[in-house]
Each structure stands twice: as C-alpha cells, then as structure tokens.
C-alpha atoms as a PDB file:
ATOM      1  CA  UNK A   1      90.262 122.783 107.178  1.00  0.00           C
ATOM      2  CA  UNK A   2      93.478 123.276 105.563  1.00  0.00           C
ATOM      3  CA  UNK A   3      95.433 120.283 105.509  1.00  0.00           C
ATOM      4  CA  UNK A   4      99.110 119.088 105.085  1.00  0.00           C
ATOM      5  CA  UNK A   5      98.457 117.928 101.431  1.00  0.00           C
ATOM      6  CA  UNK A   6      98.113 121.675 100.572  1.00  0.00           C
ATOM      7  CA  UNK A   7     101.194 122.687 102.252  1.00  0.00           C
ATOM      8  CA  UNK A   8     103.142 119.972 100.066  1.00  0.00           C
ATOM      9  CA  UNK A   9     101.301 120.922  97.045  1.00  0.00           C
ATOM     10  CA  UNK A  10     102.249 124.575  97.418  1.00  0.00           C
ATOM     11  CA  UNK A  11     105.744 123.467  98.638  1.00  0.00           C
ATOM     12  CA  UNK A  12     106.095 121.372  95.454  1.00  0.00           C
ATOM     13  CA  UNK A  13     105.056 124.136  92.925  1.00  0.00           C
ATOM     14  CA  UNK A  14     107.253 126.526  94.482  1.00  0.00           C
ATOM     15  CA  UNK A  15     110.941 124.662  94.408  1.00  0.00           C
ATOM     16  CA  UNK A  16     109.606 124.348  90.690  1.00  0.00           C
ATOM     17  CA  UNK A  17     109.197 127.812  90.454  1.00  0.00           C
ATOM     18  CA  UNK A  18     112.655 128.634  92.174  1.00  0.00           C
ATOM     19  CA  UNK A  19     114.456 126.429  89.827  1.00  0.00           C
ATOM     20  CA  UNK A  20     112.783 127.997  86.370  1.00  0.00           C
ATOM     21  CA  UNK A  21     114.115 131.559  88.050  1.00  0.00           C
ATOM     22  CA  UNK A  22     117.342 130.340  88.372  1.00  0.00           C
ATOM     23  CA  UNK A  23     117.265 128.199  84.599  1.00  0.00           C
ATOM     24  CA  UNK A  24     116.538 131.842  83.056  1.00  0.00           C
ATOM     25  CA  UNK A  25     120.230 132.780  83.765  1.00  0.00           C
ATOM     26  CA  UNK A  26     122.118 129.869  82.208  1.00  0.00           C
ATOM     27  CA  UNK A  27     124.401 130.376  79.338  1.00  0.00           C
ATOM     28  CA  UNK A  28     123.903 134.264  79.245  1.00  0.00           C
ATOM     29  CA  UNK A  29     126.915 136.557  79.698  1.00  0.00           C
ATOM     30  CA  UNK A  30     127.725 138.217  82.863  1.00  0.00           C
ATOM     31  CA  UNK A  31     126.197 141.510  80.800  1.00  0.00           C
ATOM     32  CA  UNK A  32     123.280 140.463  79.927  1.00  0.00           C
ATOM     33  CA  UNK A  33     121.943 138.822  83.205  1.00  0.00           C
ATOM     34  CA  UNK A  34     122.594 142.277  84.619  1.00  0.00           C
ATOM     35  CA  UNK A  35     121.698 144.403  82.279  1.00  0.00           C
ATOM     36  CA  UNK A  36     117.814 146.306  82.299  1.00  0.00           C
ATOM     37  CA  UNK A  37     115.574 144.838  79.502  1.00  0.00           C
ATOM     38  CA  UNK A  38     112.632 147.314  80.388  1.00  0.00           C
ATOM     39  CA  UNK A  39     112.175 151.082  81.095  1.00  0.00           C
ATOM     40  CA  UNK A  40     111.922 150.538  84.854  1.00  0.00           C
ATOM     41  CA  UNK A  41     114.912 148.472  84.810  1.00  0.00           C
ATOM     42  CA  UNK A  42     113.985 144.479  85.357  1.00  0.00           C
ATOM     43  CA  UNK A  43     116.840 142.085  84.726  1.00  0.00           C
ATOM     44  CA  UNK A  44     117.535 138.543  85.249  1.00  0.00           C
ATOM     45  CA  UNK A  45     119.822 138.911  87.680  1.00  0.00           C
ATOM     46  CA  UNK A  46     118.035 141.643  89.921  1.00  0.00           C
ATOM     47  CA  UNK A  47     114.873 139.304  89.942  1.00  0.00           C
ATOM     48  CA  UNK A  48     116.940 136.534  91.888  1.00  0.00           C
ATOM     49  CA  UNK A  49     118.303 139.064  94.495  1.00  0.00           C
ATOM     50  CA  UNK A  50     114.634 140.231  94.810  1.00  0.00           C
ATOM     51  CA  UNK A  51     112.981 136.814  95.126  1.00  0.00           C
ATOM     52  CA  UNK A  52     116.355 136.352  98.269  1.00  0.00           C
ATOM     53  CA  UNK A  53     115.280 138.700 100.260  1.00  0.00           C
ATOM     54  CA  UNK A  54     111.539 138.534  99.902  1.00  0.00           C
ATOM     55  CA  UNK A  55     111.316 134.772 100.926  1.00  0.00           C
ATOM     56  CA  UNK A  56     113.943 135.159 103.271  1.00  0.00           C
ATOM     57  CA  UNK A  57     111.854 138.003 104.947  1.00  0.00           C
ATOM     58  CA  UNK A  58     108.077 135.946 104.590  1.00  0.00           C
ATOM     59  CA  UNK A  59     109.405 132.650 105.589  1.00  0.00           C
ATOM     60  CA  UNK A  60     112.042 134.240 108.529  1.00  0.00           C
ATOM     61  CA  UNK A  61     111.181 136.912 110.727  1.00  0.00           C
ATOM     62  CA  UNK A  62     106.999 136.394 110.095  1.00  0.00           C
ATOM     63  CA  UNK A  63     107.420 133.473 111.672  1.00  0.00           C
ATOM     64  CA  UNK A  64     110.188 133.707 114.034  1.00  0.00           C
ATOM     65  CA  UNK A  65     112.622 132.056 112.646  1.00  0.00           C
ATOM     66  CA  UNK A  66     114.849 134.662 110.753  1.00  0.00           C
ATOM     67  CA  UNK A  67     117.356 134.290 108.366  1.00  0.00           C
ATOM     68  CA  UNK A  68     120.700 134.141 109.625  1.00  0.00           C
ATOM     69  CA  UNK A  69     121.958 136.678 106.968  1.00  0.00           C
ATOM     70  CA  UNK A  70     122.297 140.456 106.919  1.00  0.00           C
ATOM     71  CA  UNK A  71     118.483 141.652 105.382  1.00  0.00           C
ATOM     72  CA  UNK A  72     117.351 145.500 104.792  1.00  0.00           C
ATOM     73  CA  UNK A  73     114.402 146.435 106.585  1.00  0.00           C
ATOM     74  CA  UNK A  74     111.284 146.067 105.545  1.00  0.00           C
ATOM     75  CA  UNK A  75     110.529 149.725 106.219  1.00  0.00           C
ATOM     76  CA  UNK A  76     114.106 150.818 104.974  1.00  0.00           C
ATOM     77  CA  UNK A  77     112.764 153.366 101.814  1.00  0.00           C
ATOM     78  CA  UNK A  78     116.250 153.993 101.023  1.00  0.00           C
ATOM     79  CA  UNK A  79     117.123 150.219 100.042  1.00  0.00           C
ATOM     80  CA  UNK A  80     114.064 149.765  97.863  1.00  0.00           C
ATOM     81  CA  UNK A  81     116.059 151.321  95.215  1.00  0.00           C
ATOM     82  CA  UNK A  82     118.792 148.321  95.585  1.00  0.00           C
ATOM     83  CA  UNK A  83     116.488 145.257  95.599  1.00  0.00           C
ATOM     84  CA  UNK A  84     116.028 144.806  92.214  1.00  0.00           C
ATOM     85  CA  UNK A  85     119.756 144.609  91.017  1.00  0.00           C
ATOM     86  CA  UNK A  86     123.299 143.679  91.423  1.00  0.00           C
ATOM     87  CA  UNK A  87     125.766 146.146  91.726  1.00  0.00           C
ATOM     88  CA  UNK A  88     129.423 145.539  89.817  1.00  0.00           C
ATOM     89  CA  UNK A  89     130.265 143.693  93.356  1.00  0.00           C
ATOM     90  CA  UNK A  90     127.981 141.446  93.550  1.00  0.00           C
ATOM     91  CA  UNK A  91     129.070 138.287  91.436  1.00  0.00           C
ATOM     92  CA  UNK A  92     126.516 136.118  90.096  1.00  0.00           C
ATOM     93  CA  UNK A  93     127.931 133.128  91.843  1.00  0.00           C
ATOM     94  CA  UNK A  94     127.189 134.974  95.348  1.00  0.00           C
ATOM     95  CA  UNK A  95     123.332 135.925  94.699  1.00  0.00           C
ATOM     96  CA  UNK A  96     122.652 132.891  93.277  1.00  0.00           C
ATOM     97  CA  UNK A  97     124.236 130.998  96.396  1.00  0.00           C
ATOM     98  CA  UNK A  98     122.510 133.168  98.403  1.00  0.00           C
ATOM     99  CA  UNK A  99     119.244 132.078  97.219  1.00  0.00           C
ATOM    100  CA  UNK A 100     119.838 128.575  97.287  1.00  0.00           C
ATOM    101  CA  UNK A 101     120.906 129.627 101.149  1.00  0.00           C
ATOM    102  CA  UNK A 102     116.909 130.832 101.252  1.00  0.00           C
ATOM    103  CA  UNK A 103     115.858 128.549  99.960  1.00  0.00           C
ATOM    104  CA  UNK A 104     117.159 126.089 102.587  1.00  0.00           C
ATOM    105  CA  UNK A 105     116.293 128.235 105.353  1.00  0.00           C
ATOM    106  CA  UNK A 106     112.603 128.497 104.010  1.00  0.00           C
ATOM    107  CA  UNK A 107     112.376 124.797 103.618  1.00  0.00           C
ATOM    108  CA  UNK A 108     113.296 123.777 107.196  1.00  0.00           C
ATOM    109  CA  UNK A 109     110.610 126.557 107.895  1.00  0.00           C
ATOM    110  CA  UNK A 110     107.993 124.762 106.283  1.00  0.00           C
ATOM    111  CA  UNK A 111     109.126 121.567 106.997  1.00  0.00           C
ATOM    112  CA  UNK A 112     109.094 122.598 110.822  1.00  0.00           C
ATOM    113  CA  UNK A 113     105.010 124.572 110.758  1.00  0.00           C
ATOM    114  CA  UNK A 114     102.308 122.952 110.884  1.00  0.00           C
ATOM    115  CA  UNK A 115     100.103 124.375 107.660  1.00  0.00           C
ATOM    116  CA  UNK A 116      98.249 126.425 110.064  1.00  0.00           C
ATOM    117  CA  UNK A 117     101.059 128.297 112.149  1.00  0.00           C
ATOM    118  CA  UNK A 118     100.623 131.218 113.161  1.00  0.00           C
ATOM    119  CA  UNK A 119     102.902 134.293 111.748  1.00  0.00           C
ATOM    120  CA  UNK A 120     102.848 138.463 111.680  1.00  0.00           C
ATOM    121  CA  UNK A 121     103.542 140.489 108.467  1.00  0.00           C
ATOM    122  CA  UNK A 122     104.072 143.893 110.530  1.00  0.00           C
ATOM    123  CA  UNK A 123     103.815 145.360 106.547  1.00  0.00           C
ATOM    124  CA  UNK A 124     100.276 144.468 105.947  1.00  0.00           C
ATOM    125  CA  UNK A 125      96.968 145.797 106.609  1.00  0.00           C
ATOM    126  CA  UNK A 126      95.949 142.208 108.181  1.00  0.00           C
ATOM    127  CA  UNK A 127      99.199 141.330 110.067  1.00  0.00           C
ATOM    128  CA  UNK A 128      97.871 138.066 112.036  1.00  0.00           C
ATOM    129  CA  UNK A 129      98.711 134.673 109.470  1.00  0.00           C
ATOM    130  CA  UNK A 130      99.056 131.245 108.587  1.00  0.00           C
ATOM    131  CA  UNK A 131     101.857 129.298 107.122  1.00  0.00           C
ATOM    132  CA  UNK A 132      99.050 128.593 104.458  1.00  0.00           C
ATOM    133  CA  UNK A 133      99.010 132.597 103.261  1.00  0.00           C
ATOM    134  CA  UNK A 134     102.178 132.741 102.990  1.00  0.00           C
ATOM    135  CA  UNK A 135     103.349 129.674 101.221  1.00  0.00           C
ATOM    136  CA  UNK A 136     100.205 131.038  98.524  1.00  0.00           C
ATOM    137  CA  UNK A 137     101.959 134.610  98.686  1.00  0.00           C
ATOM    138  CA  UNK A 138     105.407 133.337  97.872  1.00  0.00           C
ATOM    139  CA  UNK A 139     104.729 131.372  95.421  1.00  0.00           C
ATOM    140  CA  UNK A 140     102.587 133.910  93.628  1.00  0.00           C
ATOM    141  CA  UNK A 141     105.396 136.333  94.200  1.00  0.00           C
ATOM    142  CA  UNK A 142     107.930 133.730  92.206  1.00  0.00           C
ATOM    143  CA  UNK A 143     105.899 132.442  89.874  1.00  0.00           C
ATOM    144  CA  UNK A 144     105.170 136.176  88.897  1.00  0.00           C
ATOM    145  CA  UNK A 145     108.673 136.955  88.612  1.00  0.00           C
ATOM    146  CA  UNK A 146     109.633 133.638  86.676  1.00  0.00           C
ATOM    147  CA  UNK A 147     106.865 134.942  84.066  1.00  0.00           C
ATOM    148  CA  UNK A 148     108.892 138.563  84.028  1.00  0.00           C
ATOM    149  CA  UNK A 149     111.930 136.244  83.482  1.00  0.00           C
ATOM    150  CA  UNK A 150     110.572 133.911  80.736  1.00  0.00           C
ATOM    151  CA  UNK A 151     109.870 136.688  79.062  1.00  0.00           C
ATOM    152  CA  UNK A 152     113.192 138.922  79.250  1.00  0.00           C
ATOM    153  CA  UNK A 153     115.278 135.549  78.213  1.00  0.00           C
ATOM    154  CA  UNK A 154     113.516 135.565  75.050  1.00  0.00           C
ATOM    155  CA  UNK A 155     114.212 138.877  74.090  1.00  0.00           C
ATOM    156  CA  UNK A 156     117.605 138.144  74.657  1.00  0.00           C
ATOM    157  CA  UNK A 157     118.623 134.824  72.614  1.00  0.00           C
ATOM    158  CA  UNK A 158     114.688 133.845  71.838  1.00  0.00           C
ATOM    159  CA  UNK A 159     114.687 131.043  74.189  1.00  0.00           C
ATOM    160  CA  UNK A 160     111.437 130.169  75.462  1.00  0.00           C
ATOM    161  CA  UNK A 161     110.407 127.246  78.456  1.00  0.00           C
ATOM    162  CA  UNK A 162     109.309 126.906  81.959  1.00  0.00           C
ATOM    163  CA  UNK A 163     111.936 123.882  82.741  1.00  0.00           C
ATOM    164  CA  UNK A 164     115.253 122.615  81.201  1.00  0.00           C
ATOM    165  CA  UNK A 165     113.671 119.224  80.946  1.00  0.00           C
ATOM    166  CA  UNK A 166     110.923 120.409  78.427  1.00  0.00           C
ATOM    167  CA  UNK A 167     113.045 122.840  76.504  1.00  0.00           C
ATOM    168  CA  UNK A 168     113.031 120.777  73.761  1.00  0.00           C
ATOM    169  CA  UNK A 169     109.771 120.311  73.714  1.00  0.00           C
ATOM    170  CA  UNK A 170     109.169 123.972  72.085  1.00  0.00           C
ATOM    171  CA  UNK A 171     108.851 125.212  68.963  1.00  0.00           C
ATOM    172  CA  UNK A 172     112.879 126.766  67.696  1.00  0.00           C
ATOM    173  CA  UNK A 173     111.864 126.772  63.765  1.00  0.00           C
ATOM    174  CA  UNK A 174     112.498 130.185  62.676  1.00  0.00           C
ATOM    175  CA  UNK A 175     109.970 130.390  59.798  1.00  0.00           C
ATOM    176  CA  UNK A 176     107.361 129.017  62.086  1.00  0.00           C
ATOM    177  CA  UNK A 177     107.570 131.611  64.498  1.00  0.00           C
ATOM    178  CA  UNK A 178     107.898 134.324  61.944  1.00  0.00           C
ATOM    179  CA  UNK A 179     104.810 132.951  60.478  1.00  0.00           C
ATOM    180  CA  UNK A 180     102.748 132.856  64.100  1.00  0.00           C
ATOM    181  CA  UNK A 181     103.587 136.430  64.778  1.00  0.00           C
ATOM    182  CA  UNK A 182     102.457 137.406  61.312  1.00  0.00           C
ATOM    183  CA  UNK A 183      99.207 135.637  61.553  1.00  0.00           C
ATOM    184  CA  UNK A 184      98.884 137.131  64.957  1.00  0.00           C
ATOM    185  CA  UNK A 185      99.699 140.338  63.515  1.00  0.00           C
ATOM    186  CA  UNK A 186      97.279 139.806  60.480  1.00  0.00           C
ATOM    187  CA  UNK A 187      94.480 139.268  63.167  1.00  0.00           C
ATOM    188  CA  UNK A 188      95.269 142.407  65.740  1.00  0.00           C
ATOM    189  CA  UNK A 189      95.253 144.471  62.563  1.00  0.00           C
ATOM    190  CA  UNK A 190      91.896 143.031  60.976  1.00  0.00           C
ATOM    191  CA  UNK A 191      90.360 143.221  64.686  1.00  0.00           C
ATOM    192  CA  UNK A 192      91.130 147.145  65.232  1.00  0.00           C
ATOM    193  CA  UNK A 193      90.212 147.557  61.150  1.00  0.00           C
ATOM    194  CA  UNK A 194      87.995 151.009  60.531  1.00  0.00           C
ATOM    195  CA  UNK A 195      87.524 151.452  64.361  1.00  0.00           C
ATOM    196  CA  UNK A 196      89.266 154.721  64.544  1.00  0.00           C
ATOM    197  CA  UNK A 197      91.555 153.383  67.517  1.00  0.00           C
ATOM    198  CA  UNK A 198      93.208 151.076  65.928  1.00  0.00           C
ATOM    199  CA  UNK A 199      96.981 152.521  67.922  1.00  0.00           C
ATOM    200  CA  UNK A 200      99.701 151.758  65.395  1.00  0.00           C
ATOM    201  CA  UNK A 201     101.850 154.406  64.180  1.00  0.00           C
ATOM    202  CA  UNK A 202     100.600 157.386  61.668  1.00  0.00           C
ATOM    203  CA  UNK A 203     101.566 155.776  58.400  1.00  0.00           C
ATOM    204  CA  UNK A 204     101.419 151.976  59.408  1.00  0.00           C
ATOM    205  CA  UNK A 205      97.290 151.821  58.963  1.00  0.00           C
END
C-alpha cells in the first residue's frame, strides 16, 4: 500500500529540485540564460519554461484540476518547437513567476489527493493513474532537467552545486581541478591504450 509518507517524501525532493532549477539562473546575464549551450539548443532559461508547462499539465488537467493559465496542447506539434525557450518577449522575471505560479497550483494539488487519486494522461499508452505516478514522473522529469542545468552553468562561469546552501562546500581551486581532469584524462587515455578504438583525434594518440 502506498502511503502518505511517500507522497511527502516525493513532495519534499521535488520543491528541492524546483529550487536548484531556478538557483542555476542566478547572477548570469540576460544572454547567457537564453542562449543554446548544446547543438539541439538547451538553455537555462528554456528548461524553466519547459519544467512550467509540463507540471502544470501532469499536476492540472490529469487530475482535474487545471491550471488557470493559457497552456498549448498536449497534442499541439506545432508548439513543441517553442517549449524549450524564451523568445526576446518573454522576460526572465515572467517565466520564472510563472513557475513559481505552478508550482503553487501543483502544491494545493497534492496537498488536496489522497496518494492514491485517481488521474488520466490521455498522452500515454496506460492512461488510468495515481497521484503516486505522477509525483515519481515529475520529479524524475525535474531532477533530469536540474542535471542538464548543473551542467550548462558550469560551462558557463564553472560553477558547480545542487543548492546555494552547499555551494561552498565544493571544490573552486583552479589547480585542483586542472589536476582532476588531467588525472582523469591520464586514465581514459591509458584505458583505450593499443586497443585500436581508442576515438581521439588523428594526431592526439
């Protein structure tokens, strides 16, 4: 039996995970929380907006209860294209409201359901859920997206951390992070050594 001290331990880990999203963007420029840091185009910003209308959709209209806000389809191909960043209208300010808006909404949500509620995803092969499913789904879905985040911050300024609190707590010493990616480099290279697939560049053997 599923029981309410899951649904507050899945709660719990999620507002965490909401909050280390958000903590990505502080102190960056308005250019670089926009800009795309991969070849498919994932940026700080876009990731927020994403994460809005996802757990505004799984926590709303699955259960009933939808968000009192404007949301694209589900089924809507042509806004897929739009999810995942913020045009030059969008201010900062407004997505990030807007998720704390979701966030609120989603709460009462849970607050409201019992852990085993009944909801429909109309999107997935097994429609017919619990509150349960979808608490585990969203916060999979945030903490994967707070990973994508961790890791785009620290290409931009090198700062590393799941929380603000235990920033501190990692390593900033230049020479000791040169020196860890050289002895992690000294080990991928030894590893692959005489295999004959070893993938670096013609010349760099």
């Amino acid at each position: 039996m599923i029981d309410e001290f899951a649904k507050e331990y899945l709660h719990h880990d999620l507002r965490d995970a909401r909050e280390t999203v958000l903590w990505k963007l502080d102190g960056l420029s308005e250019y670089d929380v926009r800009r795309p840091l991969t070849v498919t185009g994932t940026n700080l910003l876009g990731l927020v907006k994403h994460l809005s209308t996802c757990e505004a959709r799984y926590f709303g209209e699955v259960f009933g209860r939808p968000f009192p806000e404007p949301l694209p389809r589900w089924d809507d191909a042509a806004q897929d294209d739009t999810d995942m960043w913020a045009t030059e209208h969008e201010t900062r300010e407004d997505i990030i409201d807007r998720y704390r808006r979701v966030w609120a909404h989603s709460d009462a949500t849970i607050n409201a359901l019992a852990v085993d509620s009944s909801g429909h995803v109309p999107w997935w092969p097994r429609p017919n859920v619990k509150l349960f499913n979808i608490l585990v789904h969203v916060l999979t879905e945030t903490s994967r997206h707070a990973g994508h985040a961790d890791i785009l911050r620290e290409q931009l300024d090198g700062s590393t951390g799941m929380m603000a609190e235990y920033a501190h707590l990692e390593p900033t010493d230049k020479e000791f992070l040169a020196e860890r990616c050289a002895r992690i480099e000294r080990a991928a290279r030894a590893a692959t050594a005489g295999s004959g697939h070893d993938g670096l560049p013609l010349g760099q053997g």
